[in-house]
C-alpha atoms as a PDB file:
ATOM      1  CA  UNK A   1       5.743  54.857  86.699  1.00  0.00           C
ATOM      2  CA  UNK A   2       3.429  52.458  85.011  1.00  0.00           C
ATOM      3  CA  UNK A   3      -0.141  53.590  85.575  1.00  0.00           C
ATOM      4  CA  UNK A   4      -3.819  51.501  84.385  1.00  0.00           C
ATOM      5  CA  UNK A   5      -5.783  53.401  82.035  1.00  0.00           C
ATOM      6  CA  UNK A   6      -9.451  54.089  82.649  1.00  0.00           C
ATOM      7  CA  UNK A   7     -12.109  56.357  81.211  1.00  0.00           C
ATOM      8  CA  UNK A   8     -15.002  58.362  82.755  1.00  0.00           C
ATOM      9  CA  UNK A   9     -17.246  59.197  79.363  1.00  0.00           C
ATOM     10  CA  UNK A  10     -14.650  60.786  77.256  1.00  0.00           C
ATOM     11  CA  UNK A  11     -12.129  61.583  80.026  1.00  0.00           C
ATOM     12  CA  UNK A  12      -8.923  59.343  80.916  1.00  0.00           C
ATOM     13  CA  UNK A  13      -7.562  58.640  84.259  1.00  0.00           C
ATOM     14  CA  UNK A  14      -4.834  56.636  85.241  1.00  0.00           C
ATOM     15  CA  UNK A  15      -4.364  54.506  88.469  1.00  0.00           C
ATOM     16  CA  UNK A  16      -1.152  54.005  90.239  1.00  0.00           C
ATOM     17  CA  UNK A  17       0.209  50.326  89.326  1.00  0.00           C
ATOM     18  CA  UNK A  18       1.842  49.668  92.566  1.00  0.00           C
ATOM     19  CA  UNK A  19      -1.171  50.222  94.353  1.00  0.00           C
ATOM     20  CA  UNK A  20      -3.332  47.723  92.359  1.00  0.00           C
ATOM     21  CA  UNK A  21      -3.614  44.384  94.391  1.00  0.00           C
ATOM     22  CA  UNK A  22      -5.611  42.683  91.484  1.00  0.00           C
ATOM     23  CA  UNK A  23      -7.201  43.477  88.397  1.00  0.00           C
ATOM     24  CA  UNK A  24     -10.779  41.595  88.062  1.00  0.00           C
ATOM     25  CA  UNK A  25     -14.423  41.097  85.835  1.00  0.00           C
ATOM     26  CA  UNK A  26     -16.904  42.998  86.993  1.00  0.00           C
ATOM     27  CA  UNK A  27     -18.604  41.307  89.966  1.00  0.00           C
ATOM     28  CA  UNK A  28     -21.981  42.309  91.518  1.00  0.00           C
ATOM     29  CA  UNK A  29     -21.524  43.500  95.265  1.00  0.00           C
ATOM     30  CA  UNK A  30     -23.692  43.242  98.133  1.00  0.00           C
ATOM     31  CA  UNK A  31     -25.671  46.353  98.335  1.00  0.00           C
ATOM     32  CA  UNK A  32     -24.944  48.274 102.041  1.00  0.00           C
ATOM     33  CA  UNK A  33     -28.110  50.168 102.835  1.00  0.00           C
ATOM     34  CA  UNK A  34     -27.564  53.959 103.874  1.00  0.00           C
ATOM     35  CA  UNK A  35     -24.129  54.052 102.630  1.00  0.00           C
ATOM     36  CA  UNK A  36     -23.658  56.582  99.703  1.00  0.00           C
ATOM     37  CA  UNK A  37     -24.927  56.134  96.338  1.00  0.00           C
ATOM     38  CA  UNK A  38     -21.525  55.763  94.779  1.00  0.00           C
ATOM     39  CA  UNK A  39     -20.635  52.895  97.189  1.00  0.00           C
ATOM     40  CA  UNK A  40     -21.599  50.057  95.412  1.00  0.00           C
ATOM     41  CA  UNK A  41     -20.991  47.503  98.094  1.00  0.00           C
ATOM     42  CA  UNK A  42     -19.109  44.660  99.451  1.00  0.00           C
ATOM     43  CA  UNK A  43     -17.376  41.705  97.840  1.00  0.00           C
ATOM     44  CA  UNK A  44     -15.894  38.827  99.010  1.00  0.00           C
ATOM     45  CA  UNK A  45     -12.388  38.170  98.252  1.00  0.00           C
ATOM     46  CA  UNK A  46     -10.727  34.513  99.792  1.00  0.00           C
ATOM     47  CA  UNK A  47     -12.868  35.238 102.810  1.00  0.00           C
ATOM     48  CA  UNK A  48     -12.502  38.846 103.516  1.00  0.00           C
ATOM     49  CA  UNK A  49     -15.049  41.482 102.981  1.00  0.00           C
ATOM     50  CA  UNK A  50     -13.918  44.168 100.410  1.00  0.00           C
ATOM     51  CA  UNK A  51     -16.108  47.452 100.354  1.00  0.00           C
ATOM     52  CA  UNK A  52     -16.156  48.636  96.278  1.00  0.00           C
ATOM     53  CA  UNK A  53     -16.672  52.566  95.260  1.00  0.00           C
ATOM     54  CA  UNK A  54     -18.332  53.186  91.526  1.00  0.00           C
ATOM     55  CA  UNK A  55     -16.150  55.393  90.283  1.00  0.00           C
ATOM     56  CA  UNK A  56     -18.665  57.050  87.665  1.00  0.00           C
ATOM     57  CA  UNK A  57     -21.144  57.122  90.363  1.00  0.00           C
ATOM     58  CA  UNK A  58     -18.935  59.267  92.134  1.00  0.00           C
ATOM     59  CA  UNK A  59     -17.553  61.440  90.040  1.00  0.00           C
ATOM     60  CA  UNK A  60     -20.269  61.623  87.409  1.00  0.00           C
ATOM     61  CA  UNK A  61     -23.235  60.746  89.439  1.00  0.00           C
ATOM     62  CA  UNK A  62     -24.390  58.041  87.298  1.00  0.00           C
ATOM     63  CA  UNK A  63     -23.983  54.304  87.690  1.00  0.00           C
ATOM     64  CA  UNK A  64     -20.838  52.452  85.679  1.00  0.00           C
ATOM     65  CA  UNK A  65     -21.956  51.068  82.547  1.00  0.00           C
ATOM     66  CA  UNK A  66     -21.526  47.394  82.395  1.00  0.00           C
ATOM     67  CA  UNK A  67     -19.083  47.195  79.148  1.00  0.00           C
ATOM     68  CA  UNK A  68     -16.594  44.129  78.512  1.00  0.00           C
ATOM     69  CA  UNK A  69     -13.686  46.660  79.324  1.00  0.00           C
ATOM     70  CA  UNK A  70     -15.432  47.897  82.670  1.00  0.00           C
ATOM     71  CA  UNK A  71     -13.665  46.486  85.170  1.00  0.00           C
ATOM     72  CA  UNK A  72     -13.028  45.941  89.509  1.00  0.00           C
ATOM     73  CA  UNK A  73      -9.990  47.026  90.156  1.00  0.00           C
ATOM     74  CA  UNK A  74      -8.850  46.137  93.835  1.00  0.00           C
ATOM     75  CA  UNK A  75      -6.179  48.807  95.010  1.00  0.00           C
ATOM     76  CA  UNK A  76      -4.197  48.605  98.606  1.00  0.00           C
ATOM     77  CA  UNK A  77      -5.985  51.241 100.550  1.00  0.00           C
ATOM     78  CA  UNK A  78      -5.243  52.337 104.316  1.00  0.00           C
ATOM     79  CA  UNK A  79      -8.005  53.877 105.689  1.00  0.00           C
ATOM     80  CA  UNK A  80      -6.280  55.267 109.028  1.00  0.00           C
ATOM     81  CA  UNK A  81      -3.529  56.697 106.803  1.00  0.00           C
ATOM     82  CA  UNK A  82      -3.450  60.518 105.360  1.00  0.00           C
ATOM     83  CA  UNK A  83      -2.355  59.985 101.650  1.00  0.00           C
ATOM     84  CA  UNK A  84       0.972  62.214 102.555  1.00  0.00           C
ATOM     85  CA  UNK A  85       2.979  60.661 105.115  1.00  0.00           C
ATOM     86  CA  UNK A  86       0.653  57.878 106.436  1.00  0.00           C
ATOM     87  CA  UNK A  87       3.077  54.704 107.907  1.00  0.00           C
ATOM     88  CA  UNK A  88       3.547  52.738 104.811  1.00  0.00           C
ATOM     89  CA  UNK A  89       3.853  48.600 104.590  1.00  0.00           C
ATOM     90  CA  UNK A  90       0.999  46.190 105.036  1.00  0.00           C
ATOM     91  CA  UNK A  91       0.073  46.744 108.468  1.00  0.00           C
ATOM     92  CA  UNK A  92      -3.594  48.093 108.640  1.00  0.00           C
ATOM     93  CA  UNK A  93      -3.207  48.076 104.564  1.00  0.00           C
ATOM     94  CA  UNK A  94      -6.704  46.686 103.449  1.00  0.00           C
ATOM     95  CA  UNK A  95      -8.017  46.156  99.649  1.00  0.00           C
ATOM     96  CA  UNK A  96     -10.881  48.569  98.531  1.00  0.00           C
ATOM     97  CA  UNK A  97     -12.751  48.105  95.016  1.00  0.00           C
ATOM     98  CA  UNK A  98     -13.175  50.480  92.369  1.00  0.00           C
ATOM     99  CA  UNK A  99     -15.396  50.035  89.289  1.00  0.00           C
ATOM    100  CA  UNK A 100     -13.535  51.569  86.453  1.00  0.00           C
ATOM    101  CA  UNK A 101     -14.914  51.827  82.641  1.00  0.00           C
ATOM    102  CA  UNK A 102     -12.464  51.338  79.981  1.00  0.00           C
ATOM    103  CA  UNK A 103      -9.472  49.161  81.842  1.00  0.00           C
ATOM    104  CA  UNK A 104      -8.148  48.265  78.796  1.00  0.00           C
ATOM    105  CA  UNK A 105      -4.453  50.144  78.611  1.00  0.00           C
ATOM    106  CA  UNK A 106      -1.408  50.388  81.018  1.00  0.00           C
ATOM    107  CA  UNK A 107       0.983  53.348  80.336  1.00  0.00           C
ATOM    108  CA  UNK A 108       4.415  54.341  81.404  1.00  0.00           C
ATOM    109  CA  UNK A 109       4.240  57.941  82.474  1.00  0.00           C
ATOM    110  CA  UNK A 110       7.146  59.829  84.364  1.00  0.00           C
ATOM    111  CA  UNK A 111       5.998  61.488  87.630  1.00  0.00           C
ATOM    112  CA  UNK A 112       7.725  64.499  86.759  1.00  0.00           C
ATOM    113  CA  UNK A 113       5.249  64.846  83.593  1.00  0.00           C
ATOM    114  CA  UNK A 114       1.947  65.276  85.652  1.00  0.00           C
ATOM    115  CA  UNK A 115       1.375  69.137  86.290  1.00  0.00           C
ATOM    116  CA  UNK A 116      -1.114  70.628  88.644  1.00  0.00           C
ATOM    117  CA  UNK A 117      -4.009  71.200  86.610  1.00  0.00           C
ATOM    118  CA  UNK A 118      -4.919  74.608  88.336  1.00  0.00           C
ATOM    119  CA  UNK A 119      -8.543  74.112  89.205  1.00  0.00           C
ATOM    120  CA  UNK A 120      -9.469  73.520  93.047  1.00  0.00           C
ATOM    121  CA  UNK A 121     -11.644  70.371  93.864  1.00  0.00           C
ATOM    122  CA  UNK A 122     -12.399  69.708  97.157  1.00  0.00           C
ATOM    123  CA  UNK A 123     -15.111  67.704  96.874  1.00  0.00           C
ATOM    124  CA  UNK A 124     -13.104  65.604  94.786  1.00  0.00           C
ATOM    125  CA  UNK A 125      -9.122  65.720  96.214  1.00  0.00           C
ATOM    126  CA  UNK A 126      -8.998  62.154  94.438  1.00  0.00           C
ATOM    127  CA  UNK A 127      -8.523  63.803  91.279  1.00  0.00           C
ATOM    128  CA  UNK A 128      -4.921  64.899  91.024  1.00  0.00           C
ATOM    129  CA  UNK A 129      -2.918  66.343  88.423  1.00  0.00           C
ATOM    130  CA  UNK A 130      -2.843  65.738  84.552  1.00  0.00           C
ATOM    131  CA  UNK A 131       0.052  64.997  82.345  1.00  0.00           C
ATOM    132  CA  UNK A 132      -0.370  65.131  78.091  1.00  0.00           C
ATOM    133  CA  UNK A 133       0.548  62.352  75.659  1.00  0.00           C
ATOM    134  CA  UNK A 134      -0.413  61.751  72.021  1.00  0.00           C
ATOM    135  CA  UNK A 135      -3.976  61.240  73.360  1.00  0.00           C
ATOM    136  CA  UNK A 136      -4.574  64.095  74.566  1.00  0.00           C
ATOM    137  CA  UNK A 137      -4.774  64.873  78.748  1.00  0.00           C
ATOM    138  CA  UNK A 138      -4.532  62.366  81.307  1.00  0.00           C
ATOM    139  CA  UNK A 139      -5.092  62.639  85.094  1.00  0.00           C
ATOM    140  CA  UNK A 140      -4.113  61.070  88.000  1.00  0.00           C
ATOM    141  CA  UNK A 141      -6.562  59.520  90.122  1.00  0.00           C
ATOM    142  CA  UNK A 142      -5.394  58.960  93.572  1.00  0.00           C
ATOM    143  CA  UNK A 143      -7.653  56.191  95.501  1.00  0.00           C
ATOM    144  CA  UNK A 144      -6.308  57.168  99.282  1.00  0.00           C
ATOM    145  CA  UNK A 145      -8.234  60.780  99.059  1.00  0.00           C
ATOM    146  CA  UNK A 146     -11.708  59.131  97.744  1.00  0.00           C
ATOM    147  CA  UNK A 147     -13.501  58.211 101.147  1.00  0.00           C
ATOM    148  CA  UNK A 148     -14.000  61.227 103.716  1.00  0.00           C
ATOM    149  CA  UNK A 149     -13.672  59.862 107.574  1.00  0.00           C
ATOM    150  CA  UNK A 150     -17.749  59.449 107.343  1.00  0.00           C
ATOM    151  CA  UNK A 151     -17.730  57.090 104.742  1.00  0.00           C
ATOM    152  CA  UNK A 152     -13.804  55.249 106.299  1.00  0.00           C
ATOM    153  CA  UNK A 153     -15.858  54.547 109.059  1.00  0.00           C
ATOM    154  CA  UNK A 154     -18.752  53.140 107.370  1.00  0.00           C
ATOM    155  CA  UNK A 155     -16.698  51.018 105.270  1.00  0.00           C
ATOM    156  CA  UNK A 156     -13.563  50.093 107.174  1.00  0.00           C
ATOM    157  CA  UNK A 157     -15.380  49.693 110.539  1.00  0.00           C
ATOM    158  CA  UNK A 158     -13.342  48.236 113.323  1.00  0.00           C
ATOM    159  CA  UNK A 159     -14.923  45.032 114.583  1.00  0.00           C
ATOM    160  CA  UNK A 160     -14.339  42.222 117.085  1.00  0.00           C
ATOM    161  CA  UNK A 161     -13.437  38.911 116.168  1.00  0.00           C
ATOM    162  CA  UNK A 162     -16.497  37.635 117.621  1.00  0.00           C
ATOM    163  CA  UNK A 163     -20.259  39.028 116.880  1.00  0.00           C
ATOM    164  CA  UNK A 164     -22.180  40.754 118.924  1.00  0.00           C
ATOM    165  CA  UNK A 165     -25.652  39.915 119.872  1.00  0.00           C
ATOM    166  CA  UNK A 166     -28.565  42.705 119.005  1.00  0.00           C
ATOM    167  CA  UNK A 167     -29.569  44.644 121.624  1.00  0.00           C
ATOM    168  CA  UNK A 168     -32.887  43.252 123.164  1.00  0.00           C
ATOM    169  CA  UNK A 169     -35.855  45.516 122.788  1.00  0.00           C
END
């Protein structure tokens, strides 16, 4: 499997190839007020709104730093889908951002190489097993387990084609 490289401080992580729609420069995002810190916002991509996570911000609780190798990383993400056995294929598929630090290296790295690393997280079931190479520990990050149904609905929210008027007061 070829996997993109990323880094969280001195920590690698690697991101499923096949699920990467696009590979961009960091872009600033419209901010979405009372969504979670680590949400960083909303882009627009050929018309369509994409929501974007910080992936520092989430996992580290501090903002991504804005190096030449941090990059926006737009992955196929189906947010009424379980990441076991969810209906694959591009119905309902929409693209969700992640700011990564350090997108600099792709890697070829056999499935059957990643172990279980052991340790529980459930507040972070994105972070999945690890597999070693001649850098040390790697671990897969796995995009479909980031957003809890709270945050799915904030960010994926079903809406008509045509807006609705605000309520009158």
């Amino acid at each position: 499997m070829l996997f993109l490289l990323f880094e969280l401080d001195s920590d690698r992580y690697a991101l499923d190839a096949s699920r990467i729609a696009e590979v961009l420069a960091l872009t600033p995002a419209k901010a979405i007020p009372g969504a979670p810190a680590w949400v960083a916002g909303v882009i627009d991509r050929r018309g369509e709104p994409v929501p974007v996570v910080d992936v520092a911000q989430l996992a580290l609780g501090r903002p991504a730093r804005e190096l030449r190798s941090t990059r926006l990383v737009l992955v196929r993400y189906r947010p009424d889908a379980a990441s076991e056995g969810g209906a694959s294929g591009p119905a309902g598929e929409r693209l969700l951002g992640l700011i990564v630090e350090r997108a600099t290296q792709t890697r070829r790295i056999e499935r059957d190489r990643f172990a279980d690393t052991g340790v529980a997280t459930p507040h972070a079931r994105w972070l999945g097993p690890v597999a070693s190479d001649a850098d040390g520990l790697v671990q897969w990050v796995d995009p479909r387990d980031m957003l809890d149904d709270d945050v799915k609905a904030l960010l994926f929210a079903k809406t008509s084609a045509e807006p609705q008027p605000a309520p009158a007061s």
